[in-house]
N, C-alpha and C. Protein backbone atom coordinates (compact mmCIF):
# COMPACT_ATOMS: atom_id res chain seq x y z
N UNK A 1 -56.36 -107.93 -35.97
CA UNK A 1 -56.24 -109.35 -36.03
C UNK A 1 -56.31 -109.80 -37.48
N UNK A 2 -57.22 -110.81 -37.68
CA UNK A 2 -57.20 -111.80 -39.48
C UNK A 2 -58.18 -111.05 -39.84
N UNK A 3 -58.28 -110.39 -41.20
CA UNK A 3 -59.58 -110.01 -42.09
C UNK A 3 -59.68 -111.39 -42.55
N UNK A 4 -61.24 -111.70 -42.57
CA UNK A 4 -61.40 -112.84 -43.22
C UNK A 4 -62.63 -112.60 -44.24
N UNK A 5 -62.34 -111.33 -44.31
CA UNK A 5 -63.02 -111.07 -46.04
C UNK A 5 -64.99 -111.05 -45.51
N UNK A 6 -65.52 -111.68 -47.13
CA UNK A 6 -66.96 -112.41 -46.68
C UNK A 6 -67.26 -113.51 -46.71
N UNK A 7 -68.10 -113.73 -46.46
CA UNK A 7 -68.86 -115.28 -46.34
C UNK A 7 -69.11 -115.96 -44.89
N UNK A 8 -69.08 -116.99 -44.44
CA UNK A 8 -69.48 -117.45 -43.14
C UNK A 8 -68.49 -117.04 -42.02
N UNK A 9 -68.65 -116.63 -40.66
CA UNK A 9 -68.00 -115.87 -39.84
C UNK A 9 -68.28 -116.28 -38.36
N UNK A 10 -66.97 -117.15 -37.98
CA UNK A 10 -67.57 -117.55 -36.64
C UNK A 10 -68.73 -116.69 -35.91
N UNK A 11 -69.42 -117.25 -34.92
CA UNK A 11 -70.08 -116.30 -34.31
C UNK A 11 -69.48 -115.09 -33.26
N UNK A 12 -68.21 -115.14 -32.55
CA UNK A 12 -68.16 -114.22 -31.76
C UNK A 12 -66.98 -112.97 -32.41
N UNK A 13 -66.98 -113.39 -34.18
CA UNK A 13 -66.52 -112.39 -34.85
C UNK A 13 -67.27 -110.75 -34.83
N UNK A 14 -66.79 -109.39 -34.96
CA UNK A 14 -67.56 -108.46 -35.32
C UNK A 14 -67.35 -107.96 -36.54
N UNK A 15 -68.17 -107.06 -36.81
CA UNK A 15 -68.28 -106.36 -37.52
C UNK A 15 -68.37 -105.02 -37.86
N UNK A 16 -67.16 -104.23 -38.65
CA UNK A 16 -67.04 -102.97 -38.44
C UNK A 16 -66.95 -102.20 -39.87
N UNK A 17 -67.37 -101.12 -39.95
CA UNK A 17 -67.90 -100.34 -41.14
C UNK A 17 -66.53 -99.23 -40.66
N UNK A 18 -65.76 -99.54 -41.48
CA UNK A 18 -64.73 -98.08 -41.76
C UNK A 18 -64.56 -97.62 -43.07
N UNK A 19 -64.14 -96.14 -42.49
CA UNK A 19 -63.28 -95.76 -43.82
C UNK A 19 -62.23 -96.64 -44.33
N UNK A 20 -61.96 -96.39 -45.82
CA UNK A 20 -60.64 -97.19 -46.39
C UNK A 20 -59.69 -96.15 -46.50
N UNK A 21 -58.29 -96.41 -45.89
CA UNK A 21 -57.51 -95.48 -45.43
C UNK A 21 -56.40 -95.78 -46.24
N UNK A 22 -56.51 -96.85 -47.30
CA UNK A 22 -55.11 -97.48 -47.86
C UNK A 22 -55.50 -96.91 -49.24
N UNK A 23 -54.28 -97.25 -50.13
CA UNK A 23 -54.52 -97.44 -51.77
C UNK A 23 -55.25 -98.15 -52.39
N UNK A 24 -56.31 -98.13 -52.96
CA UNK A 24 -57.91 -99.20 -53.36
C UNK A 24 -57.56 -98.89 -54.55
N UNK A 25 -57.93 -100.36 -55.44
CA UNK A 25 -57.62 -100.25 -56.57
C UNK A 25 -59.11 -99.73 -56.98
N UNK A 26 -59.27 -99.32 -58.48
CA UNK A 26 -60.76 -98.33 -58.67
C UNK A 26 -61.98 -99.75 -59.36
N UNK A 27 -61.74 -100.40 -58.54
CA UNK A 27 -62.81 -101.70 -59.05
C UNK A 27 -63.65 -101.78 -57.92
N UNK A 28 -65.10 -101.93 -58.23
CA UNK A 28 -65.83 -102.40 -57.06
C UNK A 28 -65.65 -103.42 -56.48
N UNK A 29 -65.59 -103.02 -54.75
CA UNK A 29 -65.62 -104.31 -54.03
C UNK A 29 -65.54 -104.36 -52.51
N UNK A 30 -65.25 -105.26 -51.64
CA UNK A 30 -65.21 -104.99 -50.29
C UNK A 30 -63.61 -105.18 -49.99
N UNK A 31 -63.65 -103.99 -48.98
CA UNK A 31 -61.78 -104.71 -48.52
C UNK A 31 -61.70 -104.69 -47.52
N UNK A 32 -60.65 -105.95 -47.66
CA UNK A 32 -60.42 -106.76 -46.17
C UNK A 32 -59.68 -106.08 -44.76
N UNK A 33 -59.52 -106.32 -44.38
CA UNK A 33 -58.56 -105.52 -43.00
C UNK A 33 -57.39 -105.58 -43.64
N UNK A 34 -56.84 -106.70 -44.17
CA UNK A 34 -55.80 -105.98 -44.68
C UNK A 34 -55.49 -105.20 -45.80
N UNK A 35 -56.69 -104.70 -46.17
CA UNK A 35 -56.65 -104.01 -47.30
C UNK A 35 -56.74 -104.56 -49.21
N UNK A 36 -57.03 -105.80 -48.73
CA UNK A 36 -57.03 -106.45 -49.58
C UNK A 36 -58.54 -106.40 -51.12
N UNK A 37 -58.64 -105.86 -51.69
CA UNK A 37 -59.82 -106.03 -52.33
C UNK A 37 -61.04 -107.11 -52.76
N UNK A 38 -62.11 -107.18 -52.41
CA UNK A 38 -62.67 -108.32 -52.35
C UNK A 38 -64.15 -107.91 -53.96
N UNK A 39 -63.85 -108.97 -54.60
CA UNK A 39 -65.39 -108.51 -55.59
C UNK A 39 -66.49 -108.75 -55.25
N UNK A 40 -67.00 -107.78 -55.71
CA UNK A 40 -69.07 -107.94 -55.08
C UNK A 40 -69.62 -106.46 -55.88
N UNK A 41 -70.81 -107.46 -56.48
CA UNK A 41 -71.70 -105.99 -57.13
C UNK A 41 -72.09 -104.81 -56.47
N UNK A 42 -72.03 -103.72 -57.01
CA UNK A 42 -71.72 -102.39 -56.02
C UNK A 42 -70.67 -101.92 -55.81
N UNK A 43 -70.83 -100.62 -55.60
CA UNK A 43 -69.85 -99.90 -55.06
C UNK A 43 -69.85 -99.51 -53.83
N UNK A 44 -69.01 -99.13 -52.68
CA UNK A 44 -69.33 -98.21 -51.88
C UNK A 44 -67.89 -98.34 -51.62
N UNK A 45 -67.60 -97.12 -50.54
CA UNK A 45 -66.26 -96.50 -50.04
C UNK A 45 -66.27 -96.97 -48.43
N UNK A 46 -66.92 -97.87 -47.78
CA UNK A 46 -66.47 -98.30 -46.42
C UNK A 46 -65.84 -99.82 -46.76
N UNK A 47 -65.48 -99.97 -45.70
CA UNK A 47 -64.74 -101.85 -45.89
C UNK A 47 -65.66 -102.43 -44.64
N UNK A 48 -65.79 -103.25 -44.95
CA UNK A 48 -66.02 -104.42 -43.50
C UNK A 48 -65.15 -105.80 -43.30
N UNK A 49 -64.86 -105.06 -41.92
CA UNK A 49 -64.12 -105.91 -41.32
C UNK A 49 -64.52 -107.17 -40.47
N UNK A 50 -63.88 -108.06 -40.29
CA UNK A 50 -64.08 -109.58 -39.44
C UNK A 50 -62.66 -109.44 -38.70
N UNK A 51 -63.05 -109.92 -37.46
CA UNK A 51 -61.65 -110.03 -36.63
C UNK A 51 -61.64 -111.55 -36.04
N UNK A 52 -60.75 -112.03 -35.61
CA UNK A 52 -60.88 -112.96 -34.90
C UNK A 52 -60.14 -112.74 -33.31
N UNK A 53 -60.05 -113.68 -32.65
CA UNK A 53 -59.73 -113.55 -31.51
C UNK A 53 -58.09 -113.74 -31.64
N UNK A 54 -57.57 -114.39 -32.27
CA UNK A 54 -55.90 -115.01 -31.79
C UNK A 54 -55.48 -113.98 -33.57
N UNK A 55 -54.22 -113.41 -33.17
CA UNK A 55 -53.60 -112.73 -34.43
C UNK A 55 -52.97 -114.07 -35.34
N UNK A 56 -52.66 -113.53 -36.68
CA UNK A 56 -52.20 -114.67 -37.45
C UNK A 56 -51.01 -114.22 -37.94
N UNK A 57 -50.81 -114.48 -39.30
CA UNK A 57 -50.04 -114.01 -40.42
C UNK A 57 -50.54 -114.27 -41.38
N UNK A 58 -50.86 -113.22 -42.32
CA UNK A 58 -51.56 -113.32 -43.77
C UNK A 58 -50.67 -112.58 -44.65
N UNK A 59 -50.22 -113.38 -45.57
CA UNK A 59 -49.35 -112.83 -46.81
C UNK A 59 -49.86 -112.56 -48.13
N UNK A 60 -49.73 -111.62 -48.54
CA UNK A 60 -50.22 -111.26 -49.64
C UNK A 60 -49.44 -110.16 -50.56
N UNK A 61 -49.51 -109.35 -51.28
CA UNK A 61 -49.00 -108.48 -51.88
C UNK A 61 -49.30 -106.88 -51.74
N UNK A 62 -48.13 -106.23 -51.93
CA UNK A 62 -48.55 -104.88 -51.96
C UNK A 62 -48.78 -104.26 -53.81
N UNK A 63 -50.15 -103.19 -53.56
CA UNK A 63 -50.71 -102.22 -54.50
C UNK A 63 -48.99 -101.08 -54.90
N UNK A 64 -49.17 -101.33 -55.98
CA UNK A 64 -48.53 -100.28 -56.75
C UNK A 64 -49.59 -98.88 -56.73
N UNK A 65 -48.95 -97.76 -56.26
CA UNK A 65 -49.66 -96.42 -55.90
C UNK A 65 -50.34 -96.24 -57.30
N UNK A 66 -51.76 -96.17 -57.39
CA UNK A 66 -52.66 -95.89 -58.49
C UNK A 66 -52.44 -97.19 -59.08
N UNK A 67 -52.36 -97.87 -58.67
CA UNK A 67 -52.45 -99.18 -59.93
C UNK A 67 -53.41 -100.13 -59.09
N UNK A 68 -53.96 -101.08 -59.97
CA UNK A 68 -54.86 -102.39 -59.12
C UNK A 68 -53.41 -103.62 -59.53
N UNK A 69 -52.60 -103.41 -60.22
CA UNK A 69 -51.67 -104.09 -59.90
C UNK A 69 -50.81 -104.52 -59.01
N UNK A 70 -50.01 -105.47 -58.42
CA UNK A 70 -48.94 -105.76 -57.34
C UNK A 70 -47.82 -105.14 -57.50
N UNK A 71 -46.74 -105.04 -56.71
CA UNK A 71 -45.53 -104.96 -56.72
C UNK A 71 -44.45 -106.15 -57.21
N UNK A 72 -45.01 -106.43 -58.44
CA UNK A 72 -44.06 -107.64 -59.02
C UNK A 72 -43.47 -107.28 -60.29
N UNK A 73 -42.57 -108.62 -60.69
CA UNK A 73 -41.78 -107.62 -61.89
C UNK A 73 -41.25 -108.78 -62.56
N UNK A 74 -41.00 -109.06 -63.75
CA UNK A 74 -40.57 -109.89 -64.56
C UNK A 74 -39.04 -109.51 -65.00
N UNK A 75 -38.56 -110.23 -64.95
CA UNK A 75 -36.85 -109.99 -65.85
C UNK A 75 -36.52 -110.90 -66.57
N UNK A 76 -36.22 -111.28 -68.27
CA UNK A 76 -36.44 -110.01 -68.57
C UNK A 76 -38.10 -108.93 -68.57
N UNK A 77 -38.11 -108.07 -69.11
CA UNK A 77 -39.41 -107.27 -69.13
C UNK A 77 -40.40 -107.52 -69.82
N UNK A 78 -40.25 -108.32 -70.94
CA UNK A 78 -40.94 -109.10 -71.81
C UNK A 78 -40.31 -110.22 -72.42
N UNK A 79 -40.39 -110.85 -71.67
CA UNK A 79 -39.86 -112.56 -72.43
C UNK A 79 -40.00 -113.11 -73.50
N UNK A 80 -39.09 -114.23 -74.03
CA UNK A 80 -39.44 -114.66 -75.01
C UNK A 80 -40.27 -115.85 -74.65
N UNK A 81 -41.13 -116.06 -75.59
CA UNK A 81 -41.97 -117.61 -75.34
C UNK A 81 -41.43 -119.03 -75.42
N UNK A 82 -41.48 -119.50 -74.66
CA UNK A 82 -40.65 -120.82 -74.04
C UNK A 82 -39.53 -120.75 -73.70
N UNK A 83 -39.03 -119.81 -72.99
CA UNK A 83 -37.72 -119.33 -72.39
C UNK A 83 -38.17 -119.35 -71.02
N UNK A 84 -37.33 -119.00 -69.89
CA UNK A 84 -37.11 -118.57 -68.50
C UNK A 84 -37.59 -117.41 -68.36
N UNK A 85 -38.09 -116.66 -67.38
CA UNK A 85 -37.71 -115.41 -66.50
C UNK A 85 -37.66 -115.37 -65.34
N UNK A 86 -36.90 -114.08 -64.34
CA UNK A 86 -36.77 -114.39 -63.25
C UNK A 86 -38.22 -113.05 -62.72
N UNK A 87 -38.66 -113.95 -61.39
CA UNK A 87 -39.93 -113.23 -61.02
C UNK A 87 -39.89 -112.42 -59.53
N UNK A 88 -39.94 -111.12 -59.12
CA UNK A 88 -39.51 -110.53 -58.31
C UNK A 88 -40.92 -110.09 -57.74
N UNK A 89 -41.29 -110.58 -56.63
CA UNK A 89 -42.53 -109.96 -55.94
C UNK A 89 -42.33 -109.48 -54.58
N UNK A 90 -42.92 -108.40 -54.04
CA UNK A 90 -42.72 -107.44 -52.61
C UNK A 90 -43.97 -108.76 -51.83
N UNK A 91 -43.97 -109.22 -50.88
CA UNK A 91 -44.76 -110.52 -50.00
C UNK A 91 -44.92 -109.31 -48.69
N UNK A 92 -46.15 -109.31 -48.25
CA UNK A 92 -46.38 -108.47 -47.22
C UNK A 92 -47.16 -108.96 -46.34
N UNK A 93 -46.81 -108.99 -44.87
CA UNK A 93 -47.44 -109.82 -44.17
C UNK A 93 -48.43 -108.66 -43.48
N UNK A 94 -50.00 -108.94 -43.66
CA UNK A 94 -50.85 -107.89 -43.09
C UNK A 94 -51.53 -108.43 -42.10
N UNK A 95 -50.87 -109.69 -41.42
CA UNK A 95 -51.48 -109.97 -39.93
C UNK A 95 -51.04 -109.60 -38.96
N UNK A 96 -51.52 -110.30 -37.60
CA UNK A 96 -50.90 -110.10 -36.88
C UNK A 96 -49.85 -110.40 -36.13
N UNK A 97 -49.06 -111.69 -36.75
CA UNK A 97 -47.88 -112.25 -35.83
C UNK A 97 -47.22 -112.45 -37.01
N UNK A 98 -45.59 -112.98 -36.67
CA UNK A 98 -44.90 -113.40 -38.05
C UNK A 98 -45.32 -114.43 -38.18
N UNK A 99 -44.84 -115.11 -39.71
CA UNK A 99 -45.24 -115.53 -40.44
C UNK A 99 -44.22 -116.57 -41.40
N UNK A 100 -43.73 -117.88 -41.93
CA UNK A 100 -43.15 -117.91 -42.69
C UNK A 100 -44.04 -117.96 -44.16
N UNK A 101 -43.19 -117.77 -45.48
CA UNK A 101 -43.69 -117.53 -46.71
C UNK A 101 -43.45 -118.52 -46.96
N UNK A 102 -42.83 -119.75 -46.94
CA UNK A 102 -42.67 -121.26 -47.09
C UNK A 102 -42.75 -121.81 -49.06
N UNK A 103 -43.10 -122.52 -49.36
CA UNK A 103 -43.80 -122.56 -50.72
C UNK A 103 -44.20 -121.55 -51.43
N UNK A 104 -43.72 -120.62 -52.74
CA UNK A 104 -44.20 -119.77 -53.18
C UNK A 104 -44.99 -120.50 -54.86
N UNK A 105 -46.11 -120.67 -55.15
CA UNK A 105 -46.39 -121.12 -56.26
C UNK A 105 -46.64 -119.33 -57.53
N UNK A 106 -46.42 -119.88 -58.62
CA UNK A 106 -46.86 -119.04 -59.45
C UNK A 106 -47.74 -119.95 -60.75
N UNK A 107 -48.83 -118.85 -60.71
CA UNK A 107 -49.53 -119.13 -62.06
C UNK A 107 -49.43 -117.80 -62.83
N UNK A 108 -49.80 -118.97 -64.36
CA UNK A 108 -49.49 -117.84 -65.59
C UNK A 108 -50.60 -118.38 -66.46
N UNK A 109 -51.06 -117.47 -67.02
CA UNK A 109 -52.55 -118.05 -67.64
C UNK A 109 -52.61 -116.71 -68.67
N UNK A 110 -53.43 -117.12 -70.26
CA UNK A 110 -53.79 -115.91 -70.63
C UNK A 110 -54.34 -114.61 -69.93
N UNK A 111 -54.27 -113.25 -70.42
CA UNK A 111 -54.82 -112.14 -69.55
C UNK A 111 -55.52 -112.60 -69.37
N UNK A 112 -56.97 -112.90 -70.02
CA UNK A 112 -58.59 -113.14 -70.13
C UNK A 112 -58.57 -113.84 -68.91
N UNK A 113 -57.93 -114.72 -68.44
CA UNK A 113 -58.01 -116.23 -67.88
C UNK A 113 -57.62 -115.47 -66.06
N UNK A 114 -56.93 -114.27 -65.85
CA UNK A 114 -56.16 -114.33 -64.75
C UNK A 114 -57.34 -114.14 -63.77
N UNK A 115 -57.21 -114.82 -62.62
CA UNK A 115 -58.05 -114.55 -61.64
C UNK A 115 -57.31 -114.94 -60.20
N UNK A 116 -56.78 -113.78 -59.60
CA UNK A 116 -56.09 -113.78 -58.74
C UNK A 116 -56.63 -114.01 -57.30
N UNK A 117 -57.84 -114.32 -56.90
CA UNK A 117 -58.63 -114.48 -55.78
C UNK A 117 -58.32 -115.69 -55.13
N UNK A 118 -58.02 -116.25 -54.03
CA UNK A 118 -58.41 -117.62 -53.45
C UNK A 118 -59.60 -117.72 -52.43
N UNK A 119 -59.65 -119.09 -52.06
CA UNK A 119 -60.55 -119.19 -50.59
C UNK A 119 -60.50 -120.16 -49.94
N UNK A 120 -60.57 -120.61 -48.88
CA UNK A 120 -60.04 -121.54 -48.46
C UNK A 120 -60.14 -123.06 -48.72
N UNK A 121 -61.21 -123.46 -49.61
CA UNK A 121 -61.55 -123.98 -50.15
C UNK A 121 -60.70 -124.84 -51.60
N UNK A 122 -59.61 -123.47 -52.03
CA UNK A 122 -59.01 -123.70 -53.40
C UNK A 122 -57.57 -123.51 -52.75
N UNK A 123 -57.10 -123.03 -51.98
CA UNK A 123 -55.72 -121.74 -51.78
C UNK A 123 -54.55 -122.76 -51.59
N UNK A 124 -54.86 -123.73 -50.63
CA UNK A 124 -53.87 -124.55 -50.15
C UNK A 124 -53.46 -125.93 -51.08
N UNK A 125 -52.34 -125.99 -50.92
CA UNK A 125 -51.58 -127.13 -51.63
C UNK A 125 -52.25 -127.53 -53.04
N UNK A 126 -52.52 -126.56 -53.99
CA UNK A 126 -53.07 -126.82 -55.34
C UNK A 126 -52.05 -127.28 -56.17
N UNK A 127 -52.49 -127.66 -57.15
CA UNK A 127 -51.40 -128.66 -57.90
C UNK A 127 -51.31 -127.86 -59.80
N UNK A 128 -52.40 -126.88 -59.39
CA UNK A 128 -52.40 -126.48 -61.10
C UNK A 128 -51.08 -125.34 -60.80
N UNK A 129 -50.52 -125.24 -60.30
CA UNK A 129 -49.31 -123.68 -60.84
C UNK A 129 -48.52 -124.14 -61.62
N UNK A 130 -47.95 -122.87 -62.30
CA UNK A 130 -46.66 -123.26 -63.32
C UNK A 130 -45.56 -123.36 -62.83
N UNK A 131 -45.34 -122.91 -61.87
CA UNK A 131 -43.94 -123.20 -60.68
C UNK A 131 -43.95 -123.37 -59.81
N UNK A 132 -43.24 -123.62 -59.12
CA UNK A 132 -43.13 -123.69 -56.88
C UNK A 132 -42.14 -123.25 -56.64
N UNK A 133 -41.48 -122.89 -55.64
CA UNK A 133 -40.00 -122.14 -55.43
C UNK A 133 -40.63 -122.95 -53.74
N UNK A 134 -39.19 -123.02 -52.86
CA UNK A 134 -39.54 -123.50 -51.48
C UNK A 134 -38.74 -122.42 -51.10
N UNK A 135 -39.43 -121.23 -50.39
CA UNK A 135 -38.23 -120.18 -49.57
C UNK A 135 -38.11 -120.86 -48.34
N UNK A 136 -38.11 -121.92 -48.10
CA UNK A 136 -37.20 -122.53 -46.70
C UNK A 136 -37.33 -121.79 -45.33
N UNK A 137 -36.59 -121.26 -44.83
CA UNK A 137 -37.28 -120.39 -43.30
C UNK A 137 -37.39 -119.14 -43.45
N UNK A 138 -37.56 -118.23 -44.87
CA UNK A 138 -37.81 -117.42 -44.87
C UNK A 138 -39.22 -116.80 -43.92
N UNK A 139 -39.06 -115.77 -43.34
CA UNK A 139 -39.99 -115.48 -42.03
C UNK A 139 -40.18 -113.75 -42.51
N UNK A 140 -41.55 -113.17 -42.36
CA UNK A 140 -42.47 -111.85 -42.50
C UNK A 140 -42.50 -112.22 -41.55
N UNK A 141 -41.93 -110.27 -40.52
CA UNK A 141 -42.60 -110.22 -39.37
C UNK A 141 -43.94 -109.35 -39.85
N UNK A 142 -45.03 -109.60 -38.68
CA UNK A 142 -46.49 -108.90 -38.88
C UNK A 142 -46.01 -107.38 -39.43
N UNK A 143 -46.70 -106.68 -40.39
CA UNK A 143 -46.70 -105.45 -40.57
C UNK A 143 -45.77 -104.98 -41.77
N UNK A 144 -44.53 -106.11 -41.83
CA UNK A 144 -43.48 -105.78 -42.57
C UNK A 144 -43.77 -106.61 -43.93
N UNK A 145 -42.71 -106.39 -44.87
CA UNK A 145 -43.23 -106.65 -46.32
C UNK A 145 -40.92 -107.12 -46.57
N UNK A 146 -40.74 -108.42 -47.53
CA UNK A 146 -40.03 -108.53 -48.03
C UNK A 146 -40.12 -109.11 -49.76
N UNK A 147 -38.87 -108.48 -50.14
CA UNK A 147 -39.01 -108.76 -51.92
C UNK A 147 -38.45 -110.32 -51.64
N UNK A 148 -39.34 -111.08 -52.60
CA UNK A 148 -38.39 -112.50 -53.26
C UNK A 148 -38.48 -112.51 -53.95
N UNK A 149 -37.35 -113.06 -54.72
CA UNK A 149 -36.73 -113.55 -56.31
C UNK A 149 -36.82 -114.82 -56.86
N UNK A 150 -37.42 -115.02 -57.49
CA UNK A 150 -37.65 -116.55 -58.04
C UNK A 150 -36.81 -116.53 -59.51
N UNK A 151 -36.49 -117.54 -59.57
CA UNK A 151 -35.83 -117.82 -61.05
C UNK A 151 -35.95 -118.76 -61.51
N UNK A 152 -35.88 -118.71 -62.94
CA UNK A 152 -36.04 -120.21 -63.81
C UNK A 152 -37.38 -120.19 -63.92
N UNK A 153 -38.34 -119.06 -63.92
CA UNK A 153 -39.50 -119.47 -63.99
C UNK A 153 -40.42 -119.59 -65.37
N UNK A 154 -40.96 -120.65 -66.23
CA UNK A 154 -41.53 -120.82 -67.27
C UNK A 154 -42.09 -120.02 -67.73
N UNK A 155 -41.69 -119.24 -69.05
CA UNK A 155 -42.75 -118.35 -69.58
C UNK A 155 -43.63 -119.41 -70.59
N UNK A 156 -44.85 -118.75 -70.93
CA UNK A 156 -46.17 -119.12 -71.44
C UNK A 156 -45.19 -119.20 -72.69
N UNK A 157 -46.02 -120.32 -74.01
CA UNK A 157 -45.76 -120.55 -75.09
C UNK A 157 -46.04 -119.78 -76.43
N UNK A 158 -47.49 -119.17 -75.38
CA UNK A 158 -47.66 -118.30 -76.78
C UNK A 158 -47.08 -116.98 -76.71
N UNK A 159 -46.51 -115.89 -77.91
CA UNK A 159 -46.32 -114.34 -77.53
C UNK A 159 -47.95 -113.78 -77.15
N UNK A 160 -47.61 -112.82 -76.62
CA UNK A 160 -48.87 -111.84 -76.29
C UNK A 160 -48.99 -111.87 -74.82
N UNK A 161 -50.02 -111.07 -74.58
CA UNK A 161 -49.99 -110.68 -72.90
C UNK A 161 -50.91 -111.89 -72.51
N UNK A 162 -50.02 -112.28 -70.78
CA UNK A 162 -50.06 -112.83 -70.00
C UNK A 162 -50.68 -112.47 -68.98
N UNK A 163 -51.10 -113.21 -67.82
CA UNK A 163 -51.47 -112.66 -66.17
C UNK A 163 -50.42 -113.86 -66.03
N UNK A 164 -49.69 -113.26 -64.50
CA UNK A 164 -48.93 -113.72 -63.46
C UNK A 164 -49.34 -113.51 -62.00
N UNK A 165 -49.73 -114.71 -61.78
CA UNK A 165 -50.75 -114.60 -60.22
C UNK A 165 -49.30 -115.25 -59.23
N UNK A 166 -48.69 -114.74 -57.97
CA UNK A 166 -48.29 -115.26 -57.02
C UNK A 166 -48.73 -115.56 -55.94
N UNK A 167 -48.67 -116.48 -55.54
CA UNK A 167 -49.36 -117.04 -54.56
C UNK A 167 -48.29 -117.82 -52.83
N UNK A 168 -47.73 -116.50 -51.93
CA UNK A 168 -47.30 -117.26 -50.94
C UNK A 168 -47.92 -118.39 -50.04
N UNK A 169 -46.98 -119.23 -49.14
CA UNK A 169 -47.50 -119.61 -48.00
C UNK A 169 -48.80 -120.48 -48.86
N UNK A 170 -48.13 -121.27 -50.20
CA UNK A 170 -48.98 -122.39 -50.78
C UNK A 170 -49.67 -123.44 -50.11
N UNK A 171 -48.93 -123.84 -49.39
CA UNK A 171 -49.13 -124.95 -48.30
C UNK A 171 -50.04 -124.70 -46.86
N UNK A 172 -50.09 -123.42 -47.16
CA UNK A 172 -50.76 -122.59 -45.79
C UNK A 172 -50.09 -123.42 -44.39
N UNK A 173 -48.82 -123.07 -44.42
CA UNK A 173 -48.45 -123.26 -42.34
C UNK A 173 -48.86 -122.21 -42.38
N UNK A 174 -48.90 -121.41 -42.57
CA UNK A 174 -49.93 -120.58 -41.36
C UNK A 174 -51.40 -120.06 -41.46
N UNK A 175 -51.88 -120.56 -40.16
CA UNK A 175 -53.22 -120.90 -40.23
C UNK A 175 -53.98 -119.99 -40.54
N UNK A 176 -53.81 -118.64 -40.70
CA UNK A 176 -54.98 -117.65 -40.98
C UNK A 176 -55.14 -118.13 -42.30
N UNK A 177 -53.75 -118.34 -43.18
CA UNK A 177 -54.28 -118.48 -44.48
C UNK A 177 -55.44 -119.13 -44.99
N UNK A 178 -55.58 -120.44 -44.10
CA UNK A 178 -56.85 -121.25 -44.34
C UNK A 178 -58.26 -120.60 -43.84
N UNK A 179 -58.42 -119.45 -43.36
CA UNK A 179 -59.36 -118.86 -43.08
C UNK A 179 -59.83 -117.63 -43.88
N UNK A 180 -59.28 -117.32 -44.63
CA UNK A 180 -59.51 -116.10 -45.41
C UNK A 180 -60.16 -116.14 -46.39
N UNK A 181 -61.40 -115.50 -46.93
CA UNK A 181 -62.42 -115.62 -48.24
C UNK A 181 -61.80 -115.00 -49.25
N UNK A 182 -61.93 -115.35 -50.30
CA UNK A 182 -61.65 -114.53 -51.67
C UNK A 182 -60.17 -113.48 -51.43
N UNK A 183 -59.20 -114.32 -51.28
CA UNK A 183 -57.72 -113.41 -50.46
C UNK A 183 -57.40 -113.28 -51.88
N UNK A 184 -57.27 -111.91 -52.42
CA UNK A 184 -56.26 -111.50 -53.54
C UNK A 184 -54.84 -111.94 -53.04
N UNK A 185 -54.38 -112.28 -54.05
CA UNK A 185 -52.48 -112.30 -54.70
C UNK A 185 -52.26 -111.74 -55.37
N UNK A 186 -50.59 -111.53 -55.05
CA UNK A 186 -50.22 -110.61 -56.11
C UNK A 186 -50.40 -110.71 -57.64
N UNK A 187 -50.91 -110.35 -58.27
CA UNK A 187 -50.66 -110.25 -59.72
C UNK A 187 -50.22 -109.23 -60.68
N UNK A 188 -50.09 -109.38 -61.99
CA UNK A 188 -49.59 -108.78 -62.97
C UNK A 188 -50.20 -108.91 -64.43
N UNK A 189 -49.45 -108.28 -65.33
CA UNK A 189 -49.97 -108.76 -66.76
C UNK A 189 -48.69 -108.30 -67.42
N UNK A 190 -48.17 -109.35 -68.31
CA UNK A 190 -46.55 -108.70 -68.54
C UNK A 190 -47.24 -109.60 -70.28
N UNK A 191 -45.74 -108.74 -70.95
CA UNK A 191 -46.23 -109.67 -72.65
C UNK A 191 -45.13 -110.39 -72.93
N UNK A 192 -45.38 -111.08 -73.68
CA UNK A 192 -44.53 -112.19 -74.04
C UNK A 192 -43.88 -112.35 -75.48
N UNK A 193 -42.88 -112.21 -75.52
CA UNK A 193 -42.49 -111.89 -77.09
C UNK A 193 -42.08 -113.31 -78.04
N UNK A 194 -42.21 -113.14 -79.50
CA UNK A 194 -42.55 -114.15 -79.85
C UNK A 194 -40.96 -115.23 -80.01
């Protein structure tokens, strides 16, 4: 069903101690059912899970094998500063029903600055990104993963390295999104030429 990470948990949610069977990036933390990495002091190698009763759709990004990075990509490969690039991210739906990706926002912030986490609290309809793209009826069925292409998207002013946080399903139609603690997005760190 929905990983909904940590923090408050309806009551007739459970709780389950597994192995992590996916690609974990090498940072401490808890991960979600969908595999998602969550921060918290400590280490350990089980995840805990939260389920709910009704399946959702939760979009998020896929791990590059050995990397704590996403599957995203800048074109060109290093931009110039105050120019365009076009932004290519893999969107993976790790719930349980389809899903549309609706609103895709992107933020771009110095490296130092990137913090790719939401919660339900911050996730929906925010107004700080550097772009929006509307994929219209684009639809993730549960389980499956599609690439989108954004273009025209603002590079940062200054040269030097960047974070690029994507963020589907801005608007959250779909409702798991509004339930999920500390949900990583895809991100990156690309440089910016002068």
């Amino acid at each position: 069903m929905l990983g909904m990470g940590r923090g408050a948990r309806p009551p007739s949610a459970r709780t389950t101690a597994i192995k992590a069977s996916w690609q974990v990036p090498d940072i401490p933390g808890e991960v979600t059912e969908a595999g998602i990495p969550e921060p918290r002091m400590g280490n350990n190698d089980l995840a805990t899970c939260y389920t709910t009763e009704k399946a959702g759709a939760l979009l998020g990004g896929l791990l590059q094998k050995g990397q704590i990075y996403y599957t995203v990509k800048t074109s060109p490969n290093k931009p110039k500063a105050n120019t365009t690039m076009t932004v290519k991210v893999n969107i993976f739906n790790a719930g349980g029903a389809d899903g549309f990706v609706g609103r895709v926002d992107i933020f771009t912030t110095p490296l130092a600055a990137v913090f790719p986490f939401f919660s339900p609290d911050d996730r929906c309809d925010r107004t700080d990104f550097s772009y929006s793209f509307n994929t219209t009826n684009l639809v993730i069925k549960a389980g499956k993963s599609k690439t989108v292409t954004i273009k025209d998207v603002p590079v940062p002013s200054k040269a030097g390295w960047s974070g690029l946080v994507v963020l589907p399903d801005a608007g959250c139609a779909n409702e798991a999104e509004k339930t999920l603690v500390w949900q990583a997005m895809p991100f990156i760190r690309f440089e910016v030429a002068p």
